[in-house]
N, C-alpha and C. Protein backbone atom coordinates (compact mmCIF):
# COMPACT_ATOMS: atom_id res chain seq x y z
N UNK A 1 148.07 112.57 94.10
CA UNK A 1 146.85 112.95 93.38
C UNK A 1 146.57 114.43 93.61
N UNK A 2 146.09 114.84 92.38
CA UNK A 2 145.96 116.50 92.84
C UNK A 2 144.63 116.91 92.42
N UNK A 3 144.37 117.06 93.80
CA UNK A 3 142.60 118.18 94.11
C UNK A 3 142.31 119.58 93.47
N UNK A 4 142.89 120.37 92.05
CA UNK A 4 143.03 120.98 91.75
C UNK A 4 141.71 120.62 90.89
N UNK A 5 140.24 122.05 90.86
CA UNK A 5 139.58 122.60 90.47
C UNK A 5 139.63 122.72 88.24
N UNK A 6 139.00 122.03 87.46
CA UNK A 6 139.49 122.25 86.56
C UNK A 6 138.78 123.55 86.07
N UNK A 7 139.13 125.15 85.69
CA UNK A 7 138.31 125.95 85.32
C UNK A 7 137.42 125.90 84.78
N UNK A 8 137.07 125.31 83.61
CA UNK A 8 136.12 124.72 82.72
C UNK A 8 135.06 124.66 83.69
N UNK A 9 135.26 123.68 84.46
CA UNK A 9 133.78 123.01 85.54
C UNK A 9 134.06 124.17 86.57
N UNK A 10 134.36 125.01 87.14
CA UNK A 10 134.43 125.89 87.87
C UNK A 10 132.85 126.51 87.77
N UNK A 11 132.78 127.73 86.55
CA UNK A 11 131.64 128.11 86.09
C UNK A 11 130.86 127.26 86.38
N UNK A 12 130.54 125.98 86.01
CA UNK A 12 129.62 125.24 86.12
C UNK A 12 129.08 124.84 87.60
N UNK A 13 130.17 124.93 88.57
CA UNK A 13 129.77 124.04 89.99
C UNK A 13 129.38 125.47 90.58
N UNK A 14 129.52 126.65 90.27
CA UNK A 14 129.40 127.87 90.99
C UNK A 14 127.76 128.49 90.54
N UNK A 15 127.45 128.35 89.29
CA UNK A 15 126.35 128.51 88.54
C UNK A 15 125.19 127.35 89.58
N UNK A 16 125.50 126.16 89.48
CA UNK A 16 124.53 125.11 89.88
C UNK A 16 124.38 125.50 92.01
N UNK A 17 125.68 126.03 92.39
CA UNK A 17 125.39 126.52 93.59
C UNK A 17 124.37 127.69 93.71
N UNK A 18 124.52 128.14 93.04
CA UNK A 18 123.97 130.31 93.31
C UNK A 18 122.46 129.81 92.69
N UNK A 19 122.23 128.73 92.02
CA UNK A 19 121.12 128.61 91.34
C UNK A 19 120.00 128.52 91.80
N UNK A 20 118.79 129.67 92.28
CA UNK A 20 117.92 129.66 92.64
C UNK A 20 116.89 128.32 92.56
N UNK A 21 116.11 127.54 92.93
CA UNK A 21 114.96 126.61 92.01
C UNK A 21 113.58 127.64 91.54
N UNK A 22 112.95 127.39 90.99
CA UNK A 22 112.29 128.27 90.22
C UNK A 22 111.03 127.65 90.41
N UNK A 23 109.97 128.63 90.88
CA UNK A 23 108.79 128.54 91.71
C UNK A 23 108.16 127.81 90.44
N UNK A 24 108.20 127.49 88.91
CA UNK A 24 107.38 127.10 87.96
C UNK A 24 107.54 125.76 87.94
N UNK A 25 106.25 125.11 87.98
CA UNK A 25 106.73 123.47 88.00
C UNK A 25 106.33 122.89 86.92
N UNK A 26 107.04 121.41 86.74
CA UNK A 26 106.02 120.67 85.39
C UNK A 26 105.33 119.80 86.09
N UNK A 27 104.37 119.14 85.54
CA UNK A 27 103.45 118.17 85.46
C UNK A 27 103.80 117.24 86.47
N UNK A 28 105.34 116.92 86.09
CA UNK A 28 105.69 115.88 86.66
C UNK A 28 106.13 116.09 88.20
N UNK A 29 106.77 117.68 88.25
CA UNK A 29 107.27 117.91 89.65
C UNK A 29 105.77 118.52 90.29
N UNK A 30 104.71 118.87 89.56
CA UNK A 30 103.07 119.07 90.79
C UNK A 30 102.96 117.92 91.06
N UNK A 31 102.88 116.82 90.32
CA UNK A 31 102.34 115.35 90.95
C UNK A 31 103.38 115.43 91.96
N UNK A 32 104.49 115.34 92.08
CA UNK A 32 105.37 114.41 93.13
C UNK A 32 105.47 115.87 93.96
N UNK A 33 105.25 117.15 94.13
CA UNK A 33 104.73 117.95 95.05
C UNK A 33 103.15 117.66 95.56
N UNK A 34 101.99 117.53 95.08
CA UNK A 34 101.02 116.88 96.09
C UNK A 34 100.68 115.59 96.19
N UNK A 35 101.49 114.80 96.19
CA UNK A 35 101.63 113.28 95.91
C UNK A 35 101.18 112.68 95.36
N UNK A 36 100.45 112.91 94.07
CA UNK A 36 99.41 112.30 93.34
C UNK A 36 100.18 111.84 91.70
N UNK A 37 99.63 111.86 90.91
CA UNK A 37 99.86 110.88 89.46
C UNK A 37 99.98 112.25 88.78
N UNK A 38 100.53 112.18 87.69
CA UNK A 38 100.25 112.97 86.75
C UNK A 38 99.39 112.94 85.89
N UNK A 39 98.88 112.21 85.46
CA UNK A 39 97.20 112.14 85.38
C UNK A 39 95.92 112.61 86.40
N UNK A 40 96.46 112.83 87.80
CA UNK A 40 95.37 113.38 88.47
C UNK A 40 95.50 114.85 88.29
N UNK A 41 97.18 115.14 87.72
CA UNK A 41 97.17 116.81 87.92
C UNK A 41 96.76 117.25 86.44
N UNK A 42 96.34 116.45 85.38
CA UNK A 42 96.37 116.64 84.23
C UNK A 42 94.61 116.73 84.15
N UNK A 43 93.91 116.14 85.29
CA UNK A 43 92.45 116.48 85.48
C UNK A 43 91.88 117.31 85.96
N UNK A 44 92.99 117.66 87.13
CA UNK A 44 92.78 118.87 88.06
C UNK A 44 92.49 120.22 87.28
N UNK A 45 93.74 120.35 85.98
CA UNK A 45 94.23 121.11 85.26
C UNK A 45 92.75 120.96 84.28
N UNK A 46 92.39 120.28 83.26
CA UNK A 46 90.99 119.90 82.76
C UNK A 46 90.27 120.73 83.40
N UNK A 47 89.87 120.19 84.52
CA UNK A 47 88.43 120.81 85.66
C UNK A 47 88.68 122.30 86.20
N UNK A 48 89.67 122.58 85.30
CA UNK A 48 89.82 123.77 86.27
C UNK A 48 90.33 124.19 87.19
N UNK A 49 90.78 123.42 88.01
CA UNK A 49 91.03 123.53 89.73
C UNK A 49 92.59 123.54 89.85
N UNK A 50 93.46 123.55 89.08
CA UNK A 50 94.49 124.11 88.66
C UNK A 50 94.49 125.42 88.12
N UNK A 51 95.35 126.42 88.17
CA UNK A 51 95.72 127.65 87.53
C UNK A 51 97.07 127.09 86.97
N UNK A 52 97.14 127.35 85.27
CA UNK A 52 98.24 126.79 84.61
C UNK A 52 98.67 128.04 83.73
N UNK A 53 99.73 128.19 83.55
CA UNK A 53 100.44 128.73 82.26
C UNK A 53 100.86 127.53 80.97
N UNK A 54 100.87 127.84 79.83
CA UNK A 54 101.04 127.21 78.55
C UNK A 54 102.15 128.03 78.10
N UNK A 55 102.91 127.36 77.75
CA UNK A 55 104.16 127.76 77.33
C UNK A 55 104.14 127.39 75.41
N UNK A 56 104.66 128.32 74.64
CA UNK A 56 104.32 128.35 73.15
C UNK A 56 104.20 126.68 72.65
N UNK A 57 105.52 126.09 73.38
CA UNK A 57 105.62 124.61 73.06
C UNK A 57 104.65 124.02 73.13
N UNK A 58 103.81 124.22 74.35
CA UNK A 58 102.86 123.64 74.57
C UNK A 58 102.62 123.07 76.02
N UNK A 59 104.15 122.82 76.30
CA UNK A 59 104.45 122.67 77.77
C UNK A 59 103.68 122.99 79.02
N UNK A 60 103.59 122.68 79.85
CA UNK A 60 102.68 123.30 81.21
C UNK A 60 103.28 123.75 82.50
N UNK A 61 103.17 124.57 82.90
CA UNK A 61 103.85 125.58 84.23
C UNK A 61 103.03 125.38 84.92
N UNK A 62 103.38 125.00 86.10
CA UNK A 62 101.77 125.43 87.46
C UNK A 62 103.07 126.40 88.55
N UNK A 63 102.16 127.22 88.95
CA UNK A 63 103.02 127.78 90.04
C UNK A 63 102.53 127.41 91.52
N UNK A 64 103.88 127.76 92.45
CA UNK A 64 103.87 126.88 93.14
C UNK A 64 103.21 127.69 94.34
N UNK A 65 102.72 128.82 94.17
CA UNK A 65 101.45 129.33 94.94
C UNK A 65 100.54 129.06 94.84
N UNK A 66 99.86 128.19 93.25
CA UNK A 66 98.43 127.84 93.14
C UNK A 66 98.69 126.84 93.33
N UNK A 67 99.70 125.86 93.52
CA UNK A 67 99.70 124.30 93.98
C UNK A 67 99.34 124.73 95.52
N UNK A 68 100.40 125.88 96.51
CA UNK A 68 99.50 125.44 97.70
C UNK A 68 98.50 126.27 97.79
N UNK A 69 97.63 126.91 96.72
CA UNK A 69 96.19 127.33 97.53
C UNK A 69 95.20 126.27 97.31
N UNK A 70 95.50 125.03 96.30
CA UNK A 70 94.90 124.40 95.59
C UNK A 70 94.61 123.21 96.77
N UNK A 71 96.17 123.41 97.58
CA UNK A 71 95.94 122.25 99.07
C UNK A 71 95.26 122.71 99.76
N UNK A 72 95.76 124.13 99.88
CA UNK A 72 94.77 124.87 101.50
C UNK A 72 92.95 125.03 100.69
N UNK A 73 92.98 125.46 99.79
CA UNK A 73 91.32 126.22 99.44
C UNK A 73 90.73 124.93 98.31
N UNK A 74 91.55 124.11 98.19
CA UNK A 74 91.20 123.33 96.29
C UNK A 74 90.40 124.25 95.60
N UNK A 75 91.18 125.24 95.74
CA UNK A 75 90.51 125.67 94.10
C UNK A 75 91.48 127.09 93.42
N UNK A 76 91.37 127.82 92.71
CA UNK A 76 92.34 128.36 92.51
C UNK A 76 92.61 129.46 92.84
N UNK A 77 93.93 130.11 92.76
CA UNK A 77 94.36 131.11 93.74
C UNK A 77 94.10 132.51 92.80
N UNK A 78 94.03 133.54 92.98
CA UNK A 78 93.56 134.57 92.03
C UNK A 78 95.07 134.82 90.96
């Protein structure tokens, strides 16, 4: 059997290594970062007490500095 690298997936396994994660979260990764529902972060976000970006789609960004000032201060980070 031969352990030989196919180039094709090369790019790909080297890309997914070097690949930073990216401080912008969705909906779904704030809930399962402060352990709550996505419906609680979708109220938080409502009330204010979230700082969100809107993306043209419509999509939602929270960053992951106002998720933790939102733990340390609940409320939002400047």
């Amino acid at each position: 059997m031969k352990d030989d690298i196919n180039p094709t997936d090369l790019g790909r396994i080297l890309s997914a290594v070097n690949r930073r994660p990216s401080p912008w979260y969705t909906v779904k990764e704030s809930a399962e970062y402060l352990r709550c529902s996505e419906r609680q972060i979708r109220r938080y976000i409502d009330e204010n007490h979230l700082k969100v970006n809107r993306l043209p789609t419509g999509s939602i960004r929270v960053h992951i500095m106002d998720l933790d000032s939102f733990i340390e201060y609940g409320l939002k980070s400047n």
